[in-house]
C-alpha atoms as a PDB file:
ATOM      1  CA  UNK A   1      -2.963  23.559 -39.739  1.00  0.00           C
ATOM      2  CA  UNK A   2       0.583  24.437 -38.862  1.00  0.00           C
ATOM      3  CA  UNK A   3       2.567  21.605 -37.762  1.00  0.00           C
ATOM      4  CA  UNK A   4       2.992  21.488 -33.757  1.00  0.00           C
ATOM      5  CA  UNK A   5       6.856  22.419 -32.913  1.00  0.00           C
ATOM      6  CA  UNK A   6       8.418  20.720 -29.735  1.00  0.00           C
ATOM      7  CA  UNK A   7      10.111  23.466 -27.721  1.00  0.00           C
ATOM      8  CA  UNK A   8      12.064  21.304 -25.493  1.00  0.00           C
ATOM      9  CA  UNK A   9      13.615  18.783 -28.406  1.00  0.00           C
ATOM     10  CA  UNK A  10      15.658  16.020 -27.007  1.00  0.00           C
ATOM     11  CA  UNK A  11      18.789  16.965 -25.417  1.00  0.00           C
ATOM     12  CA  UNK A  12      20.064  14.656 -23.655  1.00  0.00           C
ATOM     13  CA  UNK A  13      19.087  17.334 -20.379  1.00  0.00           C
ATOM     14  CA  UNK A  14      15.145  16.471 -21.475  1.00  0.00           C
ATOM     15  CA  UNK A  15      15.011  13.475 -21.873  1.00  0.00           C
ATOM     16  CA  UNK A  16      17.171  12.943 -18.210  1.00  0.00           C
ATOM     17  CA  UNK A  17      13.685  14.550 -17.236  1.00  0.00           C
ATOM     18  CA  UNK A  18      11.507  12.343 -18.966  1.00  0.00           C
ATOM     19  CA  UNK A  19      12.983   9.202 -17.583  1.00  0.00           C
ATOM     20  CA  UNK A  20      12.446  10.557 -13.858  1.00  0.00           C
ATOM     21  CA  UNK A  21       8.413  10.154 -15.226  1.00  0.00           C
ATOM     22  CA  UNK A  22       6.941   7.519 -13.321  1.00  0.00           C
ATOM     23  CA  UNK A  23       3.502   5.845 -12.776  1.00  0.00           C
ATOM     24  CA  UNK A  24       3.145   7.718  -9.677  1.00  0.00           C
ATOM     25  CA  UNK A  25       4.927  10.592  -9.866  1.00  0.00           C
ATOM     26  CA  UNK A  26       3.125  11.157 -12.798  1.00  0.00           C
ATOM     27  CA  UNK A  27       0.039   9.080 -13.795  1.00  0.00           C
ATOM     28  CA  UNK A  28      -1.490   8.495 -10.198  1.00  0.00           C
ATOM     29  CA  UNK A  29      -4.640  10.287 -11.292  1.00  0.00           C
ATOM     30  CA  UNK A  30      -4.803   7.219 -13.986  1.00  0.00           C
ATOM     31  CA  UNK A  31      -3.429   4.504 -11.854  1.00  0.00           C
ATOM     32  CA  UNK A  32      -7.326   3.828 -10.132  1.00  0.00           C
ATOM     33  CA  UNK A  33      -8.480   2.908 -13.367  1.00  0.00           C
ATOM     34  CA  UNK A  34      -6.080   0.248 -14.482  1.00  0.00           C
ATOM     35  CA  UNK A  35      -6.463  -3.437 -14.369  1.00  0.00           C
ATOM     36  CA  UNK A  36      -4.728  -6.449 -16.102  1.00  0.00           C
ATOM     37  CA  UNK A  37      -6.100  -7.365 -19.268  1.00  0.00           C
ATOM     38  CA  UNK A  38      -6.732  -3.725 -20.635  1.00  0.00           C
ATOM     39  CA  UNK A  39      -5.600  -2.042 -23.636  1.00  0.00           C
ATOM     40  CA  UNK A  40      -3.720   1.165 -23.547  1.00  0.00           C
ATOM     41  CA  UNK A  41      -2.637   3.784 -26.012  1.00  0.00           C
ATOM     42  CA  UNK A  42       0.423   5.909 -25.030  1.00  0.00           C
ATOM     43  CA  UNK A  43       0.882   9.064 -27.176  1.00  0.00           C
ATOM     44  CA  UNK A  44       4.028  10.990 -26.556  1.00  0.00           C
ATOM     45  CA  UNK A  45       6.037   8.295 -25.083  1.00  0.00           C
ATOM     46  CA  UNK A  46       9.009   9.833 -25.211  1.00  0.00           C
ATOM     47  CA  UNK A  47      11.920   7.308 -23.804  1.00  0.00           C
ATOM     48  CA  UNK A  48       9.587   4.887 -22.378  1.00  0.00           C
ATOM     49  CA  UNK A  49       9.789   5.126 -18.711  1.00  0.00           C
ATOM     50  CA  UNK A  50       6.162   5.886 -17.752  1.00  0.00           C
ATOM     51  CA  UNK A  51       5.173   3.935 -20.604  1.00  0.00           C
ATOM     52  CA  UNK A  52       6.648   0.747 -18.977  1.00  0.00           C
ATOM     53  CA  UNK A  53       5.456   1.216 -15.703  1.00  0.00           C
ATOM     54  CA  UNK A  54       2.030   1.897 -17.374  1.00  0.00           C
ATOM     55  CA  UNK A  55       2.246  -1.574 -18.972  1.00  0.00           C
ATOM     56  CA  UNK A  56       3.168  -3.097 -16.378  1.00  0.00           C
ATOM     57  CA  UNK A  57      -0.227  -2.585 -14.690  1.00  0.00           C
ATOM     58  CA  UNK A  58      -1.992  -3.854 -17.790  1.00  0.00           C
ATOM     59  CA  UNK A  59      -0.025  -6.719 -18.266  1.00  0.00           C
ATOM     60  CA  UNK A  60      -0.726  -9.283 -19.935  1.00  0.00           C
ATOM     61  CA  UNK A  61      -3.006  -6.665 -22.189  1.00  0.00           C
ATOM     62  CA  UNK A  62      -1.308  -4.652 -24.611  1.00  0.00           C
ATOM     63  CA  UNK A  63      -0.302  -1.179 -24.948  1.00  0.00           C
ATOM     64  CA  UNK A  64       0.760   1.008 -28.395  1.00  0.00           C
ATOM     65  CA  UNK A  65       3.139   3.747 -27.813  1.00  0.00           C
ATOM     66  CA  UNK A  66       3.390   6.369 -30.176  1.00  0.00           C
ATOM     67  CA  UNK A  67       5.467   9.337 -30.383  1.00  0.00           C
ATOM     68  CA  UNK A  68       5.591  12.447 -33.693  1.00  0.00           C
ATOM     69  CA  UNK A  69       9.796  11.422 -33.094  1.00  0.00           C
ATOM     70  CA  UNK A  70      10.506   8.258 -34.421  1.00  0.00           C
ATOM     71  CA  UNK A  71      14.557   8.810 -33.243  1.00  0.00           C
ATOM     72  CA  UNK A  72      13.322   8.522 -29.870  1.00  0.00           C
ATOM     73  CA  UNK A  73      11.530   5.063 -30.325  1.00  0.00           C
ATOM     74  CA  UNK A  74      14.887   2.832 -29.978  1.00  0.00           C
ATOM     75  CA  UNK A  75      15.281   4.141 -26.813  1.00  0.00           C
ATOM     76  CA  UNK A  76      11.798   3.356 -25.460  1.00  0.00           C
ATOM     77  CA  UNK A  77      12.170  -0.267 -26.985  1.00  0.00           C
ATOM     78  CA  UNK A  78      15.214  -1.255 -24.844  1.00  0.00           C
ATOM     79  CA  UNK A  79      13.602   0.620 -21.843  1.00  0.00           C
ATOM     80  CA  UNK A  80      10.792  -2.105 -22.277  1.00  0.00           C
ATOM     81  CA  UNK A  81      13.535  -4.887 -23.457  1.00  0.00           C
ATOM     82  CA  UNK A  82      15.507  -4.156 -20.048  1.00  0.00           C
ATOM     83  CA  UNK A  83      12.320  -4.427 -18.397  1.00  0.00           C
ATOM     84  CA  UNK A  84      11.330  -7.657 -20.023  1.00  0.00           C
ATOM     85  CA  UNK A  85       8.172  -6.376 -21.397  1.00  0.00           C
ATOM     86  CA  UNK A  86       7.201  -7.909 -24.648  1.00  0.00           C
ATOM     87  CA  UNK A  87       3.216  -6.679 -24.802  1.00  0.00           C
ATOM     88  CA  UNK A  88       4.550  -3.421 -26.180  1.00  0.00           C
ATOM     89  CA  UNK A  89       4.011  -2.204 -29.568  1.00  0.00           C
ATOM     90  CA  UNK A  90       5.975   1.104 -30.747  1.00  0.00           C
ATOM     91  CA  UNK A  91       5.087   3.440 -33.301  1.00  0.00           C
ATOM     92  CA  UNK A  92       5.235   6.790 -34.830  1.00  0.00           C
ATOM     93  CA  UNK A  93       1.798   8.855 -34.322  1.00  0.00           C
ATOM     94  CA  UNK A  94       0.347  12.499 -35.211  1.00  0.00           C
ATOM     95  CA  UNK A  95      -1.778  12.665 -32.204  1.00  0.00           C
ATOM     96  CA  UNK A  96      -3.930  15.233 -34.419  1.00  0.00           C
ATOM     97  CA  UNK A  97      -4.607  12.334 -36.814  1.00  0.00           C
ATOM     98  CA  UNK A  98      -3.935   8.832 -35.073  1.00  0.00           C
ATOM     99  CA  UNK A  99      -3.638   5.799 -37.551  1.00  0.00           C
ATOM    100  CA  UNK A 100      -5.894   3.365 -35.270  1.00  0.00           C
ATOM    101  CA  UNK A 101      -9.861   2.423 -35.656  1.00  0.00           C
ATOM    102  CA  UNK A 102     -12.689   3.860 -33.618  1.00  0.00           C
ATOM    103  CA  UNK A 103     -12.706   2.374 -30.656  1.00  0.00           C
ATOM    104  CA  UNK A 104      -9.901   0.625 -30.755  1.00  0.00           C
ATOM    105  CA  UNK A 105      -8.364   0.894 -26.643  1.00  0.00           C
ATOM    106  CA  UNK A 106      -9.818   0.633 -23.331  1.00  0.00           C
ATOM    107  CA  UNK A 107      -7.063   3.735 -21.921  1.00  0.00           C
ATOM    108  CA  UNK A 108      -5.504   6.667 -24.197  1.00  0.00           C
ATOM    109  CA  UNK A 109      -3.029   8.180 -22.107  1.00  0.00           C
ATOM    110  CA  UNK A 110      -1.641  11.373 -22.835  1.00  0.00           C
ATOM    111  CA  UNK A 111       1.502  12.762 -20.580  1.00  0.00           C
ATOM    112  CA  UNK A 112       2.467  16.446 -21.171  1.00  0.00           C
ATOM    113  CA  UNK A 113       1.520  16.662 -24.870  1.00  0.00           C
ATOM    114  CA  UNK A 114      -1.219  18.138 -25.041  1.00  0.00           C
ATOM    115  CA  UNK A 115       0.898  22.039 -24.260  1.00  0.00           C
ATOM    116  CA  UNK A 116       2.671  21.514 -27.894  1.00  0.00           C
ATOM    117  CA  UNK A 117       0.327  20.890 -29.866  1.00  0.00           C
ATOM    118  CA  UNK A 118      -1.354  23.092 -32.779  1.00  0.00           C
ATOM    119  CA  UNK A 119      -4.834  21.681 -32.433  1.00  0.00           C
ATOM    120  CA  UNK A 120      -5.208  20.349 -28.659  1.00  0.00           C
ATOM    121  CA  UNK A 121      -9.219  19.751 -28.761  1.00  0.00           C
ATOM    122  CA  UNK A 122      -8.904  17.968 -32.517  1.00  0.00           C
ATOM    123  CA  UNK A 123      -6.154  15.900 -30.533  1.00  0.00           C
ATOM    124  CA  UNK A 124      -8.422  15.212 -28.028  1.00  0.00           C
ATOM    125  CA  UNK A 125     -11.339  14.609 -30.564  1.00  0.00           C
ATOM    126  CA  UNK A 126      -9.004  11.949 -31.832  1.00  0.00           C
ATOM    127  CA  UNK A 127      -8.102   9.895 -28.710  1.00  0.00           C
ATOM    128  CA  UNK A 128     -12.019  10.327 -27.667  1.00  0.00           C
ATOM    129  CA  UNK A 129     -12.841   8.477 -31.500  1.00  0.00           C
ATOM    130  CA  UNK A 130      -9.901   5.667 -30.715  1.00  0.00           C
ATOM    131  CA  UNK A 131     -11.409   4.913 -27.162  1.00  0.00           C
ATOM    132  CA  UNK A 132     -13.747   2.463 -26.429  1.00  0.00           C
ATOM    133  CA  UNK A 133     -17.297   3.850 -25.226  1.00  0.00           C
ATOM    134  CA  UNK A 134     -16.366   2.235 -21.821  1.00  0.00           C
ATOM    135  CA  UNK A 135     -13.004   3.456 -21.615  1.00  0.00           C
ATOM    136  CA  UNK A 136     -11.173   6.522 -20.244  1.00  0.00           C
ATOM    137  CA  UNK A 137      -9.176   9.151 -21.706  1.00  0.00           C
ATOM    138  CA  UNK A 138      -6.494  10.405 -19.407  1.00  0.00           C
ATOM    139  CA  UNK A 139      -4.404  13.225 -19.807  1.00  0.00           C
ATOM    140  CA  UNK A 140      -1.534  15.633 -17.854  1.00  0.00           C
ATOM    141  CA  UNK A 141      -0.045  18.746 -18.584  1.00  0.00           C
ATOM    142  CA  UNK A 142       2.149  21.373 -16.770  1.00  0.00           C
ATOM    143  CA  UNK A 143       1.171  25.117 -16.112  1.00  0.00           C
ATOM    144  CA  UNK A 144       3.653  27.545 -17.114  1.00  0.00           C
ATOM    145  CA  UNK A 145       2.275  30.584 -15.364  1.00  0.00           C
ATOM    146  CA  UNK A 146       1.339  28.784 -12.315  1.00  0.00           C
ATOM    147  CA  UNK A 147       4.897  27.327 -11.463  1.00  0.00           C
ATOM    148  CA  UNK A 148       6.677  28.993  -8.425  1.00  0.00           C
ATOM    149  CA  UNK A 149       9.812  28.737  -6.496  1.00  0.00           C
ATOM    150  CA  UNK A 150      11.859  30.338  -3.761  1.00  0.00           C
ATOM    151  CA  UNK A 151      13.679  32.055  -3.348  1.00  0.00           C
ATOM    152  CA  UNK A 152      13.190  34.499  -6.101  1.00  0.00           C
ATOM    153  CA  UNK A 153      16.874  34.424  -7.327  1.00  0.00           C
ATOM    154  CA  UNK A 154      17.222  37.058 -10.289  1.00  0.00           C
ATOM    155  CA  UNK A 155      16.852  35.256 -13.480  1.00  0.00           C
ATOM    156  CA  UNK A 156      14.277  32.841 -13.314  1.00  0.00           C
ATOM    157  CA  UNK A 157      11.182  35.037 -13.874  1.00  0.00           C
ATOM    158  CA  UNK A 158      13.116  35.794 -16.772  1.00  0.00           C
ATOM    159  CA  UNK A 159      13.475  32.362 -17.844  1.00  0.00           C
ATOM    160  CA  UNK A 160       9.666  31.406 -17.409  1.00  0.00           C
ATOM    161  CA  UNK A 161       9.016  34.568 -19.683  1.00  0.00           C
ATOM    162  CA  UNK A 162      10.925  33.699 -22.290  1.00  0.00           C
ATOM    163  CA  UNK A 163       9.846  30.136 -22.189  1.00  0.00           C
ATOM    164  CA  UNK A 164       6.200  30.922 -22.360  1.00  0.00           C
ATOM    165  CA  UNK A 165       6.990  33.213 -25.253  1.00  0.00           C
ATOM    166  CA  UNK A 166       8.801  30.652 -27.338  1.00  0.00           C
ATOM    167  CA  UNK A 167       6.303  27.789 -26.887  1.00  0.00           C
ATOM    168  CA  UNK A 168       3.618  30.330 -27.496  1.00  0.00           C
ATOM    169  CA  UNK A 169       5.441  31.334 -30.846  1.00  0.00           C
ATOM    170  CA  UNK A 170       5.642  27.544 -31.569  1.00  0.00           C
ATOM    171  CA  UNK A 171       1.513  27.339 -31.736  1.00  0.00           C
ATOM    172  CA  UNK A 172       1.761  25.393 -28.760  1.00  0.00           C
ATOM    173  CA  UNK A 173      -0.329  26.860 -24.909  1.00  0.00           C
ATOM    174  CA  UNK A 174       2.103  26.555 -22.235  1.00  0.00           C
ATOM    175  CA  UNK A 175      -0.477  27.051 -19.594  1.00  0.00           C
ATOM    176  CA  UNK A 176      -2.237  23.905 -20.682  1.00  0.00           C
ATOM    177  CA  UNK A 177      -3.221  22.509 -17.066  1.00  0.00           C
ATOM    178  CA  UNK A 178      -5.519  25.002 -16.493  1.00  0.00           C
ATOM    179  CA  UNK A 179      -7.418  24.349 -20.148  1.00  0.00           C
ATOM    180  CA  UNK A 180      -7.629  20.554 -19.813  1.00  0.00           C
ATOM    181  CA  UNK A 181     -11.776  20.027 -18.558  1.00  0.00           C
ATOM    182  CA  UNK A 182     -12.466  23.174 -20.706  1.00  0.00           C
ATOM    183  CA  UNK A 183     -10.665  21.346 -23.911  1.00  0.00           C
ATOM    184  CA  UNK A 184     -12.255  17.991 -23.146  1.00  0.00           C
ATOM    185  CA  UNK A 185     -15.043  19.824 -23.231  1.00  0.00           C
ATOM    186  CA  UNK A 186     -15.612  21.420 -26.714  1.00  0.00           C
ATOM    187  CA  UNK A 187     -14.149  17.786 -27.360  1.00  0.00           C
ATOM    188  CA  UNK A 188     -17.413  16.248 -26.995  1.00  0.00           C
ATOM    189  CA  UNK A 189     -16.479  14.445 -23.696  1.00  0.00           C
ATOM    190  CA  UNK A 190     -19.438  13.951 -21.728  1.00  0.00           C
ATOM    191  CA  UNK A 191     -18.047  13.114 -18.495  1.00  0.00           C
ATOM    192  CA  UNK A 192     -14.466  15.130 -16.961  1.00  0.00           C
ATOM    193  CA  UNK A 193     -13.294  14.431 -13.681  1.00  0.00           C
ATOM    194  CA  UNK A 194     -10.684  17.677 -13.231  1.00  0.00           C
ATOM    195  CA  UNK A 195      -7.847  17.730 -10.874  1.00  0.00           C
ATOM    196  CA  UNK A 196      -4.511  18.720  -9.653  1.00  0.00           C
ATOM    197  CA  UNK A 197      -0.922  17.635  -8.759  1.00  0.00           C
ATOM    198  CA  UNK A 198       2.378  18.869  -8.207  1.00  0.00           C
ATOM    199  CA  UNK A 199       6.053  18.226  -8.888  1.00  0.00           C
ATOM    200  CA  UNK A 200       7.683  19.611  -5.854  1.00  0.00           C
ATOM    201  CA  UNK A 201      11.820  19.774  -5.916  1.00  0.00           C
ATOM    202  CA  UNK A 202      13.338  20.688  -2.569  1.00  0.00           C
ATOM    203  CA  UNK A 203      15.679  18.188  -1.256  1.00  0.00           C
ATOM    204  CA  UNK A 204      19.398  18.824  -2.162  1.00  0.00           C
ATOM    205  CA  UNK A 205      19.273  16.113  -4.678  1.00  0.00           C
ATOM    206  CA  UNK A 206      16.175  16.795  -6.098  1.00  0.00           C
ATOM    207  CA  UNK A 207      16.910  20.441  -6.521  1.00  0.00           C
ATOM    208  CA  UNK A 208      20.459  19.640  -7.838  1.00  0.00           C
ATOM    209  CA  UNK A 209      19.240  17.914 -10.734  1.00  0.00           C
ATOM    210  CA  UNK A 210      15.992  19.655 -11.170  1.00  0.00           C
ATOM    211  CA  UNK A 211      18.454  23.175 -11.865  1.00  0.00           C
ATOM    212  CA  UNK A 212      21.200  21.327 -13.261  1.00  0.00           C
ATOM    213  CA  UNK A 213      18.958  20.008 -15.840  1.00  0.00           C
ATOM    214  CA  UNK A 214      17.424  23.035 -16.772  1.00  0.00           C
ATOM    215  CA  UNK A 215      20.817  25.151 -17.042  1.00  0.00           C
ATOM    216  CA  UNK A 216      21.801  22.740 -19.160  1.00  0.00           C
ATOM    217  CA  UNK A 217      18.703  23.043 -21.372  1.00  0.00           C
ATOM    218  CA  UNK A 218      19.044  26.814 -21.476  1.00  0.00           C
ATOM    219  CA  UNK A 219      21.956  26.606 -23.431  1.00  0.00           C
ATOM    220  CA  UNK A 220      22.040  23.475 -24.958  1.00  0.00           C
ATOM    221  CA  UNK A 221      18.865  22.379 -26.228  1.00  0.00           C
ATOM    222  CA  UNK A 222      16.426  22.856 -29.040  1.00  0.00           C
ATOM    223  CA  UNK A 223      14.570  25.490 -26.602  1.00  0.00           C
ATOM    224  CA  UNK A 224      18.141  27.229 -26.869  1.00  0.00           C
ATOM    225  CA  UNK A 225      18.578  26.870 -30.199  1.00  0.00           C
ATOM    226  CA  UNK A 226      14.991  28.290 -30.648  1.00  0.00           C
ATOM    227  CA  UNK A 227      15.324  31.131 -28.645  1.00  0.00           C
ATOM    228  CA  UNK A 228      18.583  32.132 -30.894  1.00  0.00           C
ATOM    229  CA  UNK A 229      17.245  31.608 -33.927  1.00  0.00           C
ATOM    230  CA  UNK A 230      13.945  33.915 -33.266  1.00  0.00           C
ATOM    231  CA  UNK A 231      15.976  36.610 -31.616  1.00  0.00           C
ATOM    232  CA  UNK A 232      13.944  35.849 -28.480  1.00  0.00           C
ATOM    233  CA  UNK A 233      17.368  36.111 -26.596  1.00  0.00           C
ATOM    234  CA  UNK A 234      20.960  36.360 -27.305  1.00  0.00           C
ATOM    235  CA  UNK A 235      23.768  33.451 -26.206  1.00  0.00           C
ATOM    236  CA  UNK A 236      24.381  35.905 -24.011  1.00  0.00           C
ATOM    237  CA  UNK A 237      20.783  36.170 -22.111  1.00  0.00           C
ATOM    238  CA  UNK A 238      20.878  32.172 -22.227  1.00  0.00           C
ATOM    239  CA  UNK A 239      23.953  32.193 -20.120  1.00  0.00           C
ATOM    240  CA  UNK A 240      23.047  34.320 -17.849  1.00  0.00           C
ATOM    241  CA  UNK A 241      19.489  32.463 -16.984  1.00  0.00           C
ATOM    242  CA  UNK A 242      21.718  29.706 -17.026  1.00  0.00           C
ATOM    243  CA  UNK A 243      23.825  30.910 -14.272  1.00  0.00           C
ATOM    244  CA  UNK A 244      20.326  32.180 -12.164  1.00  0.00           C
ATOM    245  CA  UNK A 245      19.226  28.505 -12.584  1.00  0.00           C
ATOM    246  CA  UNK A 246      22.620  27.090 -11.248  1.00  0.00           C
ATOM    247  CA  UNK A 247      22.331  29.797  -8.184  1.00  0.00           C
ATOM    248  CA  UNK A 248      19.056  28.838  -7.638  1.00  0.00           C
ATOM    249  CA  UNK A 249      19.909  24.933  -6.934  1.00  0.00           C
ATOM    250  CA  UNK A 250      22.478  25.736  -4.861  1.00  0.00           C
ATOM    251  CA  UNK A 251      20.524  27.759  -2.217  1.00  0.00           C
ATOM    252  CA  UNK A 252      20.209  25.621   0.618  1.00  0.00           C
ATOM    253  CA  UNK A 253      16.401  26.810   1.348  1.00  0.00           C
ATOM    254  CA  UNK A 254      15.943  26.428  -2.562  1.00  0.00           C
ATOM    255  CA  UNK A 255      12.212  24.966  -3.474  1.00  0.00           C
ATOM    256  CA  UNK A 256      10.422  24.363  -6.698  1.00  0.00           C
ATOM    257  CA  UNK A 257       7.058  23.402  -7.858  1.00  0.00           C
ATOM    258  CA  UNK A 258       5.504  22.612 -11.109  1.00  0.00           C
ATOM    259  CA  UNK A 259       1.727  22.228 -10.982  1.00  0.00           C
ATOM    260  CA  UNK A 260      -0.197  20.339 -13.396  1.00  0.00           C
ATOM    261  CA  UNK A 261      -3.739  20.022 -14.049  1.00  0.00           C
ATOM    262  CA  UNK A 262      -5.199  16.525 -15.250  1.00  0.00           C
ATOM    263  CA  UNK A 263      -8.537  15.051 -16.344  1.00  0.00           C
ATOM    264  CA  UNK A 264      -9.925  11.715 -16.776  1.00  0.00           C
ATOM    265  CA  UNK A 265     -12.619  12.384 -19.659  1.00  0.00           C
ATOM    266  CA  UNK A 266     -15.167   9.644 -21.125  1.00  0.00           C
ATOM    267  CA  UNK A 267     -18.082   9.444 -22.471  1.00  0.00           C
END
């Protein structure tokens, strides 16, 4: 199986992103079904932000936090250090083939992952065989193709095109919200609860950083770097979606939303 590539990387412009992740901006179709006591697996943890928040509604049980980076693993440890969370253990993890026992967690939480990956329904498969009978599997992805915005500034269809391309080219389904129940499905999962949330970015500081931080990726980043080296588009197309993105966030009527499907599977 070809290994899974990670589109986004981590620039410092992502991983700005992935500390904005909280419990409930994020996890609130999870948060219902969390108690003290439990035990909860966290694959993809990234920088630890919704991973701490996370633990701190299981607290005192324990949660493992895994992510395929291990350079991004100091950074989730002092995010739980500054927190003064000690029922944290971290780890690197191929979510297609996770080192941990059947049955081993009462929660496997999985937060935008589930896009890059080679094999999503094997990864599921997995995190079905490390969770207890009783337990739940939770996870939440974005949908490329189901994102929209206004105003319709020239540019940023352009972006989402060649986005969807280059995670497509990595193995990886960038419409992955839509595919979650179906996945957990062929997974074996007896029991999916579908649904739906959004990101929405429209006040001027939300939609200040939301564009800053993707101009900055569209130049910057491993996506950028990507796109070069595959001759999906030239330094020059990156600077000009660049520029759309930075036009975009300064429109004054300016609105963004990211829709992501989720599903709570067990059984």
């Amino acid at each position: 199986m070809p290994e899974s590539v990670y589109v986004h990387g981590h620039h410092e412009s992502v991983l700005r992103s992935h500390r904005w992740r909280t419990a409930e901006n994020s996890a609130a179709h999870l948060l219902p079904r969390l108690r003290p006591g439990l035990s909860l697996l966290d694959i993809g943890c990234g920088p630890g932000t919704l991973t701490a928040d996370l633990a701190e509604r299981v607290a005192p049980g324990h949660v493992t936090a895994v992510d395929h980076e291990p350079s991004i693993l100091p950074a989730a440890r002092a995010e739980a250090a500054g927190r003064g969370l000690t029922g944290i253990t971290f780890a690197t993890a191929d979510a297609h083939a996770l080192d941990f026992d059947d049955d081993s967690f009462d929660v496997v939480h999985a937060h935008q992952v589930l896009q890059h990956l080679t094999d999503p329904v094997g990864a599921l498969r997995e995190m079905r065989r490390v969770c207890r009978p009783d337990g739940v599997v939770a996870v939440r992805d974005a949908d490329y193709a189901a994102m929209t915005w206004y105003p319709r500034v020239p540019g940023l269809a352009e972006w989402l095109a060649l986005y969807r391309r280059l995670a497509l080219s990595g193995g990886g389904e960038p419409d992955a919200g839509r595919r979650l129940a179906s996945w957990a499905g062929r997974a074996g999962f007896s029991e999916v609860s579908a649904t739906a949330s959004v990101w929405c970015f429209a006040t001027p500081e939300d939609r200040t950083w939301w564009s800053d931080s993707w101009a900055e990726r569209t130049t910057s980043s491993t996506y950028a770097r990507q796109a070069l080296a595959t001759g999906h588009a030239t330094p020059a197309d990156l600077g000009r979606l660049a520029a759309a993105w930075r036009a975009w966030g300064e429109r004054p009527d300016a609105w963004f939303a990211v829709l992501h499907g989720e599903a709570l599977c067990r059984g």
